[in-house]
N, C-alpha and C. Protein backbone atom coordinates (compact mmCIF):
# COMPACT_ATOMS: atom_id res chain seq x y z
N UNK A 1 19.22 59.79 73.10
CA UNK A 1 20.50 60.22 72.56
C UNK A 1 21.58 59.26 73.05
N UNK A 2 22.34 59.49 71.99
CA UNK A 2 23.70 58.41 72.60
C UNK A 2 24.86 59.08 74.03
N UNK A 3 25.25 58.35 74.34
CA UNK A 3 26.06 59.07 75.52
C UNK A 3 27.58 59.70 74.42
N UNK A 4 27.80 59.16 73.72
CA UNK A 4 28.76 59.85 72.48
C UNK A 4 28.38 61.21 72.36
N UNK A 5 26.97 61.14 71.86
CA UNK A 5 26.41 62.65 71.51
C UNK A 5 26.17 63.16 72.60
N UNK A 6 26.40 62.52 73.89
CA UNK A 6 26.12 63.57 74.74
C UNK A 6 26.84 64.36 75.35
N UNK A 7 28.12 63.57 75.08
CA UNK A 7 29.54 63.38 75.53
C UNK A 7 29.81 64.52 74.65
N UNK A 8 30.13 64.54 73.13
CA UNK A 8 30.02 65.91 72.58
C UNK A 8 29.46 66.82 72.64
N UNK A 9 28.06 67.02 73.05
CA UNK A 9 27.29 67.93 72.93
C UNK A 9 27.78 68.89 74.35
N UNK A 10 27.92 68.17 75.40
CA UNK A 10 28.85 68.96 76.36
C UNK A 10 29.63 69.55 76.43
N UNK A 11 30.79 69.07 75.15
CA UNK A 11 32.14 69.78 75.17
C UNK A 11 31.25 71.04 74.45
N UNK A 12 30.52 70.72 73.23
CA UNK A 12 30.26 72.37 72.16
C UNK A 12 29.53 73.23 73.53
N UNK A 13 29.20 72.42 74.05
CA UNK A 13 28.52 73.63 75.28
C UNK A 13 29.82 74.75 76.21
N UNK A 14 30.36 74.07 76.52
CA UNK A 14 31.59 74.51 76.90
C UNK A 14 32.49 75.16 75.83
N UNK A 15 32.40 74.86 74.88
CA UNK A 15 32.85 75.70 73.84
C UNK A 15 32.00 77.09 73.12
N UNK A 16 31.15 77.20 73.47
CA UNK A 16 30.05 78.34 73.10
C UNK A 16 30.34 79.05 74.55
N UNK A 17 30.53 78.37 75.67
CA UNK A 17 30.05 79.13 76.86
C UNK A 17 31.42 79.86 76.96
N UNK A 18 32.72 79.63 76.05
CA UNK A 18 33.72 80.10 75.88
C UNK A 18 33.96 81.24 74.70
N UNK A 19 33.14 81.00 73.98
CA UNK A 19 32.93 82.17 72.81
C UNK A 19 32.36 82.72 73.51
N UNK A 20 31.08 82.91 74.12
CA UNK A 20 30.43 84.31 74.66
C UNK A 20 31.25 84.80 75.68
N UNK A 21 32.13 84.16 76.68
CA UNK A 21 32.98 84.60 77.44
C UNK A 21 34.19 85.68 76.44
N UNK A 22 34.74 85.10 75.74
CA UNK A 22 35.64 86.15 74.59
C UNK A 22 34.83 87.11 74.02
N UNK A 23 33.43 86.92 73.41
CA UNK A 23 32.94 88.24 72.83
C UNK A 23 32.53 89.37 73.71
N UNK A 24 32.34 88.74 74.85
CA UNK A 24 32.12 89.98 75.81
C UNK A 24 33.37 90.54 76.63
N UNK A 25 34.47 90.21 76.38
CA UNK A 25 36.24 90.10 77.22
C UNK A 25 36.62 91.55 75.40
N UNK A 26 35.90 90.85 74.44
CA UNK A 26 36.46 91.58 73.53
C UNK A 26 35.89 92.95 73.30
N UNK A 27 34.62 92.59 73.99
CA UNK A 27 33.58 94.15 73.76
C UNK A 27 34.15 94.71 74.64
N UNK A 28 34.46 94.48 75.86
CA UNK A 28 35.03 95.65 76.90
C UNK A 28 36.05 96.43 76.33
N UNK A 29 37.02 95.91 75.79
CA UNK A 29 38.18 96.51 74.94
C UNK A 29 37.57 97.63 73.42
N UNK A 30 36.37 96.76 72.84
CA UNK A 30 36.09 98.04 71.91
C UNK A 30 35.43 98.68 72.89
N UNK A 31 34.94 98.88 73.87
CA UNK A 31 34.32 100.38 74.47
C UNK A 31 35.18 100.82 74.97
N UNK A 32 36.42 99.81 75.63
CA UNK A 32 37.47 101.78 75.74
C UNK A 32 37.95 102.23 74.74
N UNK A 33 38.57 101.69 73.23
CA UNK A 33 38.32 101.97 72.18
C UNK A 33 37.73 103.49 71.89
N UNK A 34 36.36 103.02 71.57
CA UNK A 34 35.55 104.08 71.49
C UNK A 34 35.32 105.51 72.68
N UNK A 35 35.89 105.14 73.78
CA UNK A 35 36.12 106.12 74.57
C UNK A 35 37.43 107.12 74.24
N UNK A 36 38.15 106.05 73.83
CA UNK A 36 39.19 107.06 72.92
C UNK A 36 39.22 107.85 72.10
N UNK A 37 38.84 107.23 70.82
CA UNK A 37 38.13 107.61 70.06
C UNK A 37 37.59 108.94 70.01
N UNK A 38 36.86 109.00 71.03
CA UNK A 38 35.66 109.91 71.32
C UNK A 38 36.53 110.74 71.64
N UNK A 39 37.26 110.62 72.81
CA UNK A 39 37.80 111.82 73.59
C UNK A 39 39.02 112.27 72.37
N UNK A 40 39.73 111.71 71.65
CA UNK A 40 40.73 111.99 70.74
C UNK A 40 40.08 112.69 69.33
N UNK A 41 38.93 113.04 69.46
CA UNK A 41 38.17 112.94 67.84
C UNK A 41 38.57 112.67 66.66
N UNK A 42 38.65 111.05 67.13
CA UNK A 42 39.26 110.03 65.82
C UNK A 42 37.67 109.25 65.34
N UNK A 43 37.65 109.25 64.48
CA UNK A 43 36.69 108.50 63.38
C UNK A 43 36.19 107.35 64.15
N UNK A 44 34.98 106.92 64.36
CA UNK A 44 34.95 105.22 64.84
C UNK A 44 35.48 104.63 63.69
N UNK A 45 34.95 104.44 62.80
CA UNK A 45 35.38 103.30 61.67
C UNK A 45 36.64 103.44 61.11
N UNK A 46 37.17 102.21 60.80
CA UNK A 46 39.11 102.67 60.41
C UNK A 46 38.65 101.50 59.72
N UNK A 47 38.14 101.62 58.37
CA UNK A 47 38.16 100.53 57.01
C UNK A 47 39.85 99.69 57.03
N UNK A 48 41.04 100.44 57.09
CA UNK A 48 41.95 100.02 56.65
C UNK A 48 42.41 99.36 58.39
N UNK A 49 41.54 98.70 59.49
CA UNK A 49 42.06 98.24 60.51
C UNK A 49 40.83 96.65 59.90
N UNK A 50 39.15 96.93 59.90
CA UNK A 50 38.69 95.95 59.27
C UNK A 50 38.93 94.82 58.11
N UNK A 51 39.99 95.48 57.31
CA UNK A 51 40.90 94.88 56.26
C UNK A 51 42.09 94.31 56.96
N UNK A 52 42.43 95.01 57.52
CA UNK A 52 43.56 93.87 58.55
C UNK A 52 42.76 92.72 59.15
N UNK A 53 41.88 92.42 59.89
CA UNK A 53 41.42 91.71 61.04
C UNK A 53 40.58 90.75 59.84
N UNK A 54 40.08 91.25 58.75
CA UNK A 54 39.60 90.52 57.99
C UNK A 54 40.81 89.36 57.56
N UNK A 55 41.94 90.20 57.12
CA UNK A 55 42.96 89.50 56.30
C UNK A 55 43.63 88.38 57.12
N UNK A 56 43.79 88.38 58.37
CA UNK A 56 44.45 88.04 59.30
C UNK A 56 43.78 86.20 59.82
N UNK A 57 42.32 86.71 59.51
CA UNK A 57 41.35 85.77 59.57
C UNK A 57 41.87 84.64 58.88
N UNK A 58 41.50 85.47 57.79
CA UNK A 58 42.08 84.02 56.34
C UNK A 58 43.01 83.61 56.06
N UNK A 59 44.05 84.20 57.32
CA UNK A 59 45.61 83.65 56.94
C UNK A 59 45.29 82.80 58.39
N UNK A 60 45.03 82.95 59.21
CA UNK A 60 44.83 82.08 60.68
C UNK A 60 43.83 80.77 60.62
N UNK A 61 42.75 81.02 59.11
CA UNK A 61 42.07 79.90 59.67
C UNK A 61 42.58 78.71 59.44
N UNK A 62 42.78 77.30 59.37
CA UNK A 62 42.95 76.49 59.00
C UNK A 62 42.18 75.25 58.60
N UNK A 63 40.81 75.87 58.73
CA UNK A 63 39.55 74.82 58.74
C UNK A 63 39.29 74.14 59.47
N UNK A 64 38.32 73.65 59.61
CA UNK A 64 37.63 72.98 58.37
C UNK A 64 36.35 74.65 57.95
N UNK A 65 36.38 74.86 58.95
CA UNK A 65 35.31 76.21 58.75
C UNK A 65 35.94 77.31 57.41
N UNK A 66 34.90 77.06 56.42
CA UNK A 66 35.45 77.93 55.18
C UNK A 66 35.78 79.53 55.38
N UNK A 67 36.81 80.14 54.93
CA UNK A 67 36.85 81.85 55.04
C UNK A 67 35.36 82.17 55.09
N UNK A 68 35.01 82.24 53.71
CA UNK A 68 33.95 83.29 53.96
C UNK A 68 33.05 83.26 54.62
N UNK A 69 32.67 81.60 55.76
CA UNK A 69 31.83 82.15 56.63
C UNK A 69 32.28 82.42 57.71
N UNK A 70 33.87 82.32 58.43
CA UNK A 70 34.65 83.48 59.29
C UNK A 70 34.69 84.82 58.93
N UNK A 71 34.32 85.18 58.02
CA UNK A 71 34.35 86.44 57.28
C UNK A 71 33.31 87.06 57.89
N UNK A 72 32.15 86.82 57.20
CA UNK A 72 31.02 86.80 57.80
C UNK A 72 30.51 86.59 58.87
N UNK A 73 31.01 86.03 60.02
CA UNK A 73 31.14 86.20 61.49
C UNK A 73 31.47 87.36 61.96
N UNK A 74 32.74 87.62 61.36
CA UNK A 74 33.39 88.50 61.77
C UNK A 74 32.74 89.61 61.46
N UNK A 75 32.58 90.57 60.02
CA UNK A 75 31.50 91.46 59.94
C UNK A 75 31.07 91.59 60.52
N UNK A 76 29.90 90.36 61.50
CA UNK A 76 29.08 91.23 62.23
C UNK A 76 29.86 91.81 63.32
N UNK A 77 30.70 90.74 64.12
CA UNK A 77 31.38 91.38 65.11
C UNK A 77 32.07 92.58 64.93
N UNK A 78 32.48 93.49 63.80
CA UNK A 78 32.82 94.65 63.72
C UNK A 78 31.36 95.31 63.57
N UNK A 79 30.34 94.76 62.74
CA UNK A 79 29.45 95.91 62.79
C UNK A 79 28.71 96.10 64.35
N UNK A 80 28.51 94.85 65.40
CA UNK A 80 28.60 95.21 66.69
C UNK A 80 29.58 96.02 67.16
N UNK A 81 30.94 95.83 67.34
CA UNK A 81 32.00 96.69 67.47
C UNK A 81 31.78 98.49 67.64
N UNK A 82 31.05 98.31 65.73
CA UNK A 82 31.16 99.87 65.54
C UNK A 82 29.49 100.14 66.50
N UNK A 83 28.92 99.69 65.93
CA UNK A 83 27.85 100.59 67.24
C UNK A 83 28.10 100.33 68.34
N UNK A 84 28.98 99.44 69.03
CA UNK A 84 29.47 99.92 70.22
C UNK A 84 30.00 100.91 70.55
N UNK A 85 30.74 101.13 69.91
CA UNK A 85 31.88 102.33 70.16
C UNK A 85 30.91 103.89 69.67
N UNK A 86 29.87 103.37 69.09
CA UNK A 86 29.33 104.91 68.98
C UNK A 86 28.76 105.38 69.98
N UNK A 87 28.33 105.09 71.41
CA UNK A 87 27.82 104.83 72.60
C UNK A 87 29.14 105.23 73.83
C-alpha cells in the first residue's frame, strides 16, 4: 500500500472510531427517552418527529453523500432507536 493510502486510511479509521463514539453518546439519550416515554405513557414511535430528523437530514447534507443514502442510514438508526426504547 501506498503511505498516501495509508495516511488516509488512518484518518477514515479515526473517523468511524468517531461515528461509533456518537451512535452510542446518541443511544444513551434514546434510552432515557424511552424511559420517559414509558413512565409518561407516551407512544414510542412519533412518525411526525422521524419526518423531522428525516427532513432536517436533507436540508443539512451537503454532499457529496446522496440524500437517500443518509436517509437510509438514518432509518435504521431510528429503527434501532425504536427497539431501543421498547426495552
Amino acid at each position: 500500500m501506498t503511505p498516501e493510502i495509508e495516511i488516509l486510511r488512518q484518518k477514515l479509521d479515526s473517523i468511524e472510531d468517531n461515528l461509533i463514539a456518537l451512535l452510542n453518546e446518541r443511544a444513551k439519550y434514546v434510552l432515557e427517552i424511552g424511559k420517559i416515554k414509558r413512565e409518561k405513557g407516551l407512544p414510542i414511535v412519533d412518525l411526525k418527529r422521524e419526518e423531522t430528523i428525516l427532513n432536517r437530514i436533507k436540508q443539512k447534507n451537503s454532499g457529496p453523500i446522496s440524500n437517500d443514502f443518509l436517509i437510509n442510514i438514518f432509518r435504521k438508526i431510528i429503527d434501532e432507536s425504536v427497539r431501543m426504547e421498547n426495552f
